[in-house]
C-alpha atoms as a PDB file:
ATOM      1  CA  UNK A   1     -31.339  19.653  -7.051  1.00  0.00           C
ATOM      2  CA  UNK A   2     -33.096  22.527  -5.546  1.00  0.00           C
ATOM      3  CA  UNK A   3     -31.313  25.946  -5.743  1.00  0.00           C
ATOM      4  CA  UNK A   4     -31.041  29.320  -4.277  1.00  0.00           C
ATOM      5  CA  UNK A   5     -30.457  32.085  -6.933  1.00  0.00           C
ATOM      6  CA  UNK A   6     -27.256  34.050  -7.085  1.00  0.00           C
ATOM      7  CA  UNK A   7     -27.685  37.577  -5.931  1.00  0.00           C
ATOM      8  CA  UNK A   8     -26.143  40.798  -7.453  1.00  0.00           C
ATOM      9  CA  UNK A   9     -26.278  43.502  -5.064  1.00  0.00           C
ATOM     10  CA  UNK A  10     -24.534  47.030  -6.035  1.00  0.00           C
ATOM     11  CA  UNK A  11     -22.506  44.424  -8.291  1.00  0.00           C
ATOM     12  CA  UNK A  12     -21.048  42.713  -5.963  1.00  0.00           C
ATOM     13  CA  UNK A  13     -21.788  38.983  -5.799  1.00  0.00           C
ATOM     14  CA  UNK A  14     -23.049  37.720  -2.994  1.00  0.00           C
ATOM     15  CA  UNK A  15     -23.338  33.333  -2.373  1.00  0.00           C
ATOM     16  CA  UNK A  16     -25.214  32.237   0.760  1.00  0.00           C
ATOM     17  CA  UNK A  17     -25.924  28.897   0.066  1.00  0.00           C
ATOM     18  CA  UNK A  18     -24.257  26.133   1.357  1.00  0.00           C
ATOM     19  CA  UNK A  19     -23.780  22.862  -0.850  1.00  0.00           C
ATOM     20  CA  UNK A  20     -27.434  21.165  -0.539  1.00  0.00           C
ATOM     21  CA  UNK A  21     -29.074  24.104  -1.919  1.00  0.00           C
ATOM     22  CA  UNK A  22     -26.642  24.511  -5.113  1.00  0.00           C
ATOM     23  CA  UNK A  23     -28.461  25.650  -8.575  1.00  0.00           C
ATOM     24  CA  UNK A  24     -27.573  22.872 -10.934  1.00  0.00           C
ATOM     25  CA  UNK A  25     -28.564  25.001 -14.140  1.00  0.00           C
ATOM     26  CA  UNK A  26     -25.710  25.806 -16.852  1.00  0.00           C
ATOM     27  CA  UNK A  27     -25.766  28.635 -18.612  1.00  0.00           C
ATOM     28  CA  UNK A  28     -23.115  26.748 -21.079  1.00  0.00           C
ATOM     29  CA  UNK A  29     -21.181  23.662 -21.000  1.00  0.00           C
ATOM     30  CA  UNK A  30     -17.150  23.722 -21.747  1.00  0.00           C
ATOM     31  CA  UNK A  31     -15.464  20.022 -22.898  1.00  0.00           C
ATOM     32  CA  UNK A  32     -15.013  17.814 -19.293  1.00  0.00           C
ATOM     33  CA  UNK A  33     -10.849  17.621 -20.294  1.00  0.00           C
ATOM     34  CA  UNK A  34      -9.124  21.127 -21.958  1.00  0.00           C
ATOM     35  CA  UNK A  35      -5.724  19.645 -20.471  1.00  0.00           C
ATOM     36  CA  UNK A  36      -3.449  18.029 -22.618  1.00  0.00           C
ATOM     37  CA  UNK A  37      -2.214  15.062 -20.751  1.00  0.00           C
ATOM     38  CA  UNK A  38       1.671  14.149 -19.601  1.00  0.00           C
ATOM     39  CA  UNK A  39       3.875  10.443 -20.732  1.00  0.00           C
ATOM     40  CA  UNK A  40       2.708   8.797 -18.040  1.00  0.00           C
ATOM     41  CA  UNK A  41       5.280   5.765 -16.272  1.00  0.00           C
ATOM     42  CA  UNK A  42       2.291   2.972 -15.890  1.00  0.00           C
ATOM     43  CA  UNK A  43       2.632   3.044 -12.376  1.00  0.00           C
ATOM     44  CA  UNK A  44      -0.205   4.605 -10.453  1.00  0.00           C
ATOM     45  CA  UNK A  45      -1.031   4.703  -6.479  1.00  0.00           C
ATOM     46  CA  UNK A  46      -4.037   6.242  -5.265  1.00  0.00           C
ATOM     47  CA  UNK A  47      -4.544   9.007  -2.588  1.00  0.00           C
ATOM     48  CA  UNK A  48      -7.985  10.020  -1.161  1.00  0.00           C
ATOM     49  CA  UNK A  49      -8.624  13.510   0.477  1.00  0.00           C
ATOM     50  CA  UNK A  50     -11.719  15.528   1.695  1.00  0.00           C
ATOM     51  CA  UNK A  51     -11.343  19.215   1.732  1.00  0.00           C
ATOM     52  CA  UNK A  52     -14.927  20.832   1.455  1.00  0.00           C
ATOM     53  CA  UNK A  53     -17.032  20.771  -1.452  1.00  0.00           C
ATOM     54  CA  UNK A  54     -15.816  18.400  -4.650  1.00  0.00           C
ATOM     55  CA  UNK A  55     -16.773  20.566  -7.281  1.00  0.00           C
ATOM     56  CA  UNK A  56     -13.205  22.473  -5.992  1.00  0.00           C
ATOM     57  CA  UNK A  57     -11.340  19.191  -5.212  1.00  0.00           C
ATOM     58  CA  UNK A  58     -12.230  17.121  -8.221  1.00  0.00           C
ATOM     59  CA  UNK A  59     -10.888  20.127 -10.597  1.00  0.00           C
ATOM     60  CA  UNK A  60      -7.659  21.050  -8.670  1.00  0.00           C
ATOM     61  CA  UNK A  61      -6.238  17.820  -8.782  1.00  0.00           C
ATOM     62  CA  UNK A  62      -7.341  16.689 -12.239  1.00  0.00           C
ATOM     63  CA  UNK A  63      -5.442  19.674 -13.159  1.00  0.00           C
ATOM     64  CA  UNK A  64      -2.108  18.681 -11.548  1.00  0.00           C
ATOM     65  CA  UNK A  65       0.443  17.550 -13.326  1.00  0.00           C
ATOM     66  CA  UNK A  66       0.751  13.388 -13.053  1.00  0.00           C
ATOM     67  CA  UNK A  67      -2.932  13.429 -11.857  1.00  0.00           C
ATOM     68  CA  UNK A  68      -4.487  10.731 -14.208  1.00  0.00           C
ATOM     69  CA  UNK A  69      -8.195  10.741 -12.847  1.00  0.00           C
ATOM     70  CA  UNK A  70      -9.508  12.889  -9.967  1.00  0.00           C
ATOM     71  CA  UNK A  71     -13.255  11.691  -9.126  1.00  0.00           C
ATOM     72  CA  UNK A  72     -15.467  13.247  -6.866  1.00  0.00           C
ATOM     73  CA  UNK A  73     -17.399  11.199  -4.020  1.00  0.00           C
ATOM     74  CA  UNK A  74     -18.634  10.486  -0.674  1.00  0.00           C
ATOM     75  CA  UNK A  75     -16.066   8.578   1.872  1.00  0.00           C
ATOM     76  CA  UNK A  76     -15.585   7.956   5.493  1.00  0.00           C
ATOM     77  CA  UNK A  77     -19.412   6.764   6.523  1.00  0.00           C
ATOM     78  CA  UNK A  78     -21.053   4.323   7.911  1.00  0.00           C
ATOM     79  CA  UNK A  79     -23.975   4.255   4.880  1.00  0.00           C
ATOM     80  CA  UNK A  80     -23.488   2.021   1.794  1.00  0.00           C
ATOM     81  CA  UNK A  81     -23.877   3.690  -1.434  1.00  0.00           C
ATOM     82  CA  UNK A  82     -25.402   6.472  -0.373  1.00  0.00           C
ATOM     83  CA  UNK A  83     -26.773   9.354  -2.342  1.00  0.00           C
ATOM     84  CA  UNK A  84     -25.711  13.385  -2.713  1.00  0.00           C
ATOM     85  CA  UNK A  85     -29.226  14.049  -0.666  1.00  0.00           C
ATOM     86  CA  UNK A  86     -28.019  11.253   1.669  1.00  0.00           C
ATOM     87  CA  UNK A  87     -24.681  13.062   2.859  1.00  0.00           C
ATOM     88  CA  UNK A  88     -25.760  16.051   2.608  1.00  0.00           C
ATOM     89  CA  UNK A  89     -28.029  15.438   5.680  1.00  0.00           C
ATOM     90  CA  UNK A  90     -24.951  15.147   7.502  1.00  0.00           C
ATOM     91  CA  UNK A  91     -25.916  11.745   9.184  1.00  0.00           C
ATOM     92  CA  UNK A  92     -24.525   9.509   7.119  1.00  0.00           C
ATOM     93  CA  UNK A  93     -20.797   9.859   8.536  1.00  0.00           C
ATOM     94  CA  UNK A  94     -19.218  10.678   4.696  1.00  0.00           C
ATOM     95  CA  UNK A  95     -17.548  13.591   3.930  1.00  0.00           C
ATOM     96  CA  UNK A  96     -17.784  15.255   0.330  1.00  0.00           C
ATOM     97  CA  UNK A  97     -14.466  13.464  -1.179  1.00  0.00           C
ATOM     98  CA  UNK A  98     -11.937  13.414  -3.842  1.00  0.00           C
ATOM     99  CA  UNK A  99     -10.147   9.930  -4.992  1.00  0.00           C
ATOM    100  CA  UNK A 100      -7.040  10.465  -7.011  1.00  0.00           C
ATOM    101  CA  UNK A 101      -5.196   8.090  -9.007  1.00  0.00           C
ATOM    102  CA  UNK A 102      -1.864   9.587  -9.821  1.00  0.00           C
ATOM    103  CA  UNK A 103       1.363   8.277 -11.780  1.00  0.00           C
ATOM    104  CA  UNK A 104       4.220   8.967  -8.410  1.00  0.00           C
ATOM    105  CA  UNK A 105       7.184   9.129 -10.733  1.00  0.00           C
ATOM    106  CA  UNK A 106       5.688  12.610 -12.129  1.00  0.00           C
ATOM    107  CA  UNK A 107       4.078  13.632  -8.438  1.00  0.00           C
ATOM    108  CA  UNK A 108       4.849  12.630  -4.735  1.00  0.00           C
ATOM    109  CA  UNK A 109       1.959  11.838  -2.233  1.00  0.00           C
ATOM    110  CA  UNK A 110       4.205  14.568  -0.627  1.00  0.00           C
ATOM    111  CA  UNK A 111       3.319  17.145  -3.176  1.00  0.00           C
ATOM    112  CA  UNK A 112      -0.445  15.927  -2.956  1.00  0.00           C
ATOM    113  CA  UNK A 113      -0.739  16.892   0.509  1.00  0.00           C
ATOM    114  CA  UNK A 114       1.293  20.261   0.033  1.00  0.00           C
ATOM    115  CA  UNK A 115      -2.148  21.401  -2.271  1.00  0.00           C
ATOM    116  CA  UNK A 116      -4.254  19.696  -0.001  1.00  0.00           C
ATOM    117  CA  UNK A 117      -3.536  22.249   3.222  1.00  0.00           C
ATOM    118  CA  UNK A 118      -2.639  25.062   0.869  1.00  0.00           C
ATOM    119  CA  UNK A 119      -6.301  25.127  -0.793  1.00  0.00           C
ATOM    120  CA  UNK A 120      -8.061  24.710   2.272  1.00  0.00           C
ATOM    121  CA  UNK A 121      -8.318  26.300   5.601  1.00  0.00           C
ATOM    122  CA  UNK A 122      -7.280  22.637   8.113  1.00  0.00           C
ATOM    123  CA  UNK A 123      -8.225  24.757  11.309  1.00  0.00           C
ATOM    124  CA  UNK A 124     -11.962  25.247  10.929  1.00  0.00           C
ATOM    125  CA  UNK A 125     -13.742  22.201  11.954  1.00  0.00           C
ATOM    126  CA  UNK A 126     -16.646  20.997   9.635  1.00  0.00           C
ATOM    127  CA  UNK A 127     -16.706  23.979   7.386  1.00  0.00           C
ATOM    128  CA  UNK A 128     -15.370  25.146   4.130  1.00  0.00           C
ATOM    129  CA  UNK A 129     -16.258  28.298   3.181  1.00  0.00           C
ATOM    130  CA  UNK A 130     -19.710  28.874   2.726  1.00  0.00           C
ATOM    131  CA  UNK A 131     -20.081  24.912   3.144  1.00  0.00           C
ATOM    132  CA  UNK A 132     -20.921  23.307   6.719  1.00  0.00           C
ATOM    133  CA  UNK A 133     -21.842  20.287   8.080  1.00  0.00           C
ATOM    134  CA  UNK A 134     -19.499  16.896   8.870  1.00  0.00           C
ATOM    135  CA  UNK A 135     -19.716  16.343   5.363  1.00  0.00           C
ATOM    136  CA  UNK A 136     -17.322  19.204   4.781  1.00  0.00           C
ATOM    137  CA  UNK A 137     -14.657  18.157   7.235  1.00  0.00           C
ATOM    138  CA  UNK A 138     -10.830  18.213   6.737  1.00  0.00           C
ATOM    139  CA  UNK A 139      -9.672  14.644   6.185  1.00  0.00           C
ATOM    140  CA  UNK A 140      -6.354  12.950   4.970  1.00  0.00           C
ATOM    141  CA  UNK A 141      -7.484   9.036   4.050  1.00  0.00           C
ATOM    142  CA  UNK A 142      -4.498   7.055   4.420  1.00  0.00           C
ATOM    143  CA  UNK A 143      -4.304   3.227   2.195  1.00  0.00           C
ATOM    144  CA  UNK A 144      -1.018   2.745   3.684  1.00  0.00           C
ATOM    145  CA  UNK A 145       1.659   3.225   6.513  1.00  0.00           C
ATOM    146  CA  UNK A 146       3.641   5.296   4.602  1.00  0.00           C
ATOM    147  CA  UNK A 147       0.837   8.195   3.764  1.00  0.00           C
ATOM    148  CA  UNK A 148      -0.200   7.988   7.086  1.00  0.00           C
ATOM    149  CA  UNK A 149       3.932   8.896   8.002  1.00  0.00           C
ATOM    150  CA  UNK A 150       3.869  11.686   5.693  1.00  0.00           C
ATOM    151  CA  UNK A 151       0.870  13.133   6.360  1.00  0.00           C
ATOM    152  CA  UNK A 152       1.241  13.129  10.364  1.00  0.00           C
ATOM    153  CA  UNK A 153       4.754  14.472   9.422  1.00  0.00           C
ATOM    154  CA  UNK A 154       3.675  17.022   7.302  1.00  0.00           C
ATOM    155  CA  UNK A 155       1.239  17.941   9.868  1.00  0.00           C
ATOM    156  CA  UNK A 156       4.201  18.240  12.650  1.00  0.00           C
ATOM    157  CA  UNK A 157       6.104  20.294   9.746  1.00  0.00           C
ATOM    158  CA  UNK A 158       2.780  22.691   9.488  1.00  0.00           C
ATOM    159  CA  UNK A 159       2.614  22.985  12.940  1.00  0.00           C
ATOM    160  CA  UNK A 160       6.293  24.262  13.447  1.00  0.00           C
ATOM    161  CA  UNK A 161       6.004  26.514  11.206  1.00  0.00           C
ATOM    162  CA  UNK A 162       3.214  28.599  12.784  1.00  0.00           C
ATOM    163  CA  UNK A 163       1.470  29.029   9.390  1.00  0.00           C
ATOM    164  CA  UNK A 164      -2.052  28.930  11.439  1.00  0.00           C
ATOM    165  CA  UNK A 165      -2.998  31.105  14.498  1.00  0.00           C
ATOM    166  CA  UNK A 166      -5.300  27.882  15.714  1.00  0.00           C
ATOM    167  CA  UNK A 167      -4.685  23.987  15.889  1.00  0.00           C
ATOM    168  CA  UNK A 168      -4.386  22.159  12.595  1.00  0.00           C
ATOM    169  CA  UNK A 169      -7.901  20.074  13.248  1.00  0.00           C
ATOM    170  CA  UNK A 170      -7.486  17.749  10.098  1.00  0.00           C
ATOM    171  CA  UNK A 171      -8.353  14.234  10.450  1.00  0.00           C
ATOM    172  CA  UNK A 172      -6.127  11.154   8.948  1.00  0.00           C
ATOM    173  CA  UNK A 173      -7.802   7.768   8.997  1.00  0.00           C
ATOM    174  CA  UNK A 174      -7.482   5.075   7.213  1.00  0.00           C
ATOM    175  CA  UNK A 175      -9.350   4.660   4.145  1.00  0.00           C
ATOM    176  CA  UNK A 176     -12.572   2.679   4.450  1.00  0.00           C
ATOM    177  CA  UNK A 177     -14.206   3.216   1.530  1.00  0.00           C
ATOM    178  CA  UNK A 178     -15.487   5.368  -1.714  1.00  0.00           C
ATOM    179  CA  UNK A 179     -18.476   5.583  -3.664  1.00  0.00           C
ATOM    180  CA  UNK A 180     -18.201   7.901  -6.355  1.00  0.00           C
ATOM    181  CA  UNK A 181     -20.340  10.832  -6.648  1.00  0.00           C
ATOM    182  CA  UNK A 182     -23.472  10.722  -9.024  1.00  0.00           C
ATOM    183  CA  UNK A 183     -22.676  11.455 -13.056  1.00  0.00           C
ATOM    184  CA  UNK A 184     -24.191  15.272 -13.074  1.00  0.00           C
ATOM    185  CA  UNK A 185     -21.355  15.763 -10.184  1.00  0.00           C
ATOM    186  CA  UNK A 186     -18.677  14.682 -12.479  1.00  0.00           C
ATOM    187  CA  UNK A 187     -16.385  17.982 -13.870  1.00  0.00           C
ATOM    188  CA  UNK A 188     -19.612  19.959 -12.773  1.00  0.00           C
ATOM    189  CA  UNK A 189     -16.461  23.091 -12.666  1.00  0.00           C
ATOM    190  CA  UNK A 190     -15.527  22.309 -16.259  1.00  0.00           C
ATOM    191  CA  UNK A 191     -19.315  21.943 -17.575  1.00  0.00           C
ATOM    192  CA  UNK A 192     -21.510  25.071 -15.595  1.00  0.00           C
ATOM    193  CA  UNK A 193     -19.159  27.254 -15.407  1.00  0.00           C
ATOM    194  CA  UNK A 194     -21.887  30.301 -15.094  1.00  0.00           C
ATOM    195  CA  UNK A 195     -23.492  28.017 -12.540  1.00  0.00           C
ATOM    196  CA  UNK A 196     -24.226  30.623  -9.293  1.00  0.00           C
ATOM    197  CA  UNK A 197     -22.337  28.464  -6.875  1.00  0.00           C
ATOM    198  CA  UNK A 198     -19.087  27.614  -9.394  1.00  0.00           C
ATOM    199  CA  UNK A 199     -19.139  31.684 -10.315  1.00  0.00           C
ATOM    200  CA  UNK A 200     -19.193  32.768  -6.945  1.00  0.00           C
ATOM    201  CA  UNK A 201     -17.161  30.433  -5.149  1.00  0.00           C
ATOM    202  CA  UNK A 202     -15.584  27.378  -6.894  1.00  0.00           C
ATOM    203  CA  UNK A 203     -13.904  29.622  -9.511  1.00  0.00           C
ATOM    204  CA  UNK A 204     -12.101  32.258  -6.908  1.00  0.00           C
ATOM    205  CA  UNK A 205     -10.671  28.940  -5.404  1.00  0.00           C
ATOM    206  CA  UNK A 206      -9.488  27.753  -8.846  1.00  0.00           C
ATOM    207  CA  UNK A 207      -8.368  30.759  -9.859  1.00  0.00           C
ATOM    208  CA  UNK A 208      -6.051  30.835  -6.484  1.00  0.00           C
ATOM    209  CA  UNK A 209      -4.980  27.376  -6.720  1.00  0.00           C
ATOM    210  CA  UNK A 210      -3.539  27.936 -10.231  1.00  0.00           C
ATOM    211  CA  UNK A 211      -1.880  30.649  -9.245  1.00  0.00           C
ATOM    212  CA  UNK A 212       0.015  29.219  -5.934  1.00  0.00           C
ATOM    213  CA  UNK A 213       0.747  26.248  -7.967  1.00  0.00           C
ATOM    214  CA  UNK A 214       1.481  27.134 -11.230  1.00  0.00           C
ATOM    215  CA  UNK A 215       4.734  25.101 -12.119  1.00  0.00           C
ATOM    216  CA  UNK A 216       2.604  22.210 -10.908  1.00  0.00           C
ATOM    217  CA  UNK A 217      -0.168  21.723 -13.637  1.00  0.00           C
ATOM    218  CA  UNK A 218      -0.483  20.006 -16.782  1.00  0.00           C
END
């Protein structure tokens, strides 16, 4: 993957590239799971979300509590099995995805989508902060009547409560499809931590998640 260095300037730092340009170097590599997992029921439902770039998706909900896998990969398009190079063209009709398979006795598809528009800003079409493109687009991928309910409800709920100065621009479709991500994607937070783009960006996001949902993770 071809990469654009991270730049220290009067020691600040300073990330201006945008997902297809990522450095995939590692400085070190931590273990891919330093959570110790909940009881879980047996019962598991899945819920599929795009929110900007995966690296951030993938690790905020494996961290929640009841979370039992959180993979990272492309969904929405019109392209079978296509590659990282492949959506990041923007052509492909995917967006950079997270599928999450999740026990609902320990947490609510309710309680999904309250992190999902907390960690991300649903106003800004195609863009996530520094990432843009279609790929990066707000979406809410429904499997069933009932998401769909709570997530337009939600939405209404959002809306009333004049949380955002402009529209709430988030898309919720059904779910079509998923192809997972390739392997050096996988916990790329958890394994390059010193990585330019994870330092500069994926880690402030992290760091802000944890702290807005604290009683939440495992």
């Amino acid at each position: 993957m071809k990469i654009s260095n991270l730049l220290v300037i009067s020691g600040l730092l300073l990330v201006y590239t945008a997902c297809a340009n990522r450095n995939s170097n590692a400085a070190s590599d931590i273990p891919a799971n330093t959570h110790p997992q909940p009881v879980y029921s047996g019962k598991t439902e899945k819920a599929t979300f795009a929110l900007g770039c995966f690296w951030h998706s993938e690790e905020m909900f494996a961290e929640l509590k009841g979370v039992i896998d959180a993979v990272p990969g492309y969904s929405g398009g019109n392209k079978p099995n296509p590659s990282y190079e492949d959506v990041c063209t923007g052509t492909t009709g995917h967006a950079e995805s997270v599928d999450v398979t999740y026990d609902p006795t320990i947490i609510t598809y309710n309680q999904l989508l309250q992190v999902f528009f907390a960690e991300h800003d649903p106003t800004t079409p195609n863009y996530a902060a520094p990432d843009e493109g279609t790929q990066y687009r707000s979406v809410v991928f429904y499997r069933n009547d009932d998401q769909k309910q709570q997530a337009d409800k939600y939405i209404q709920q959002l809306t009333a409560s004049k949380k955002y100065n402009n529209p709430i621009i988030t898309q919720v479709v059904p779910f079509t499809n998923f192809y997972q991500a390739e392997d050096y994607h996988l916990h790329y937070f958890r394994k390059h931590p010193n990585q330019g783009y994870i330092a500069g960006v994926t880690r402030p996001e992290i760091e802000k998640f944890r702290k807005d949902f604290k009683d939440w993770l495992k």
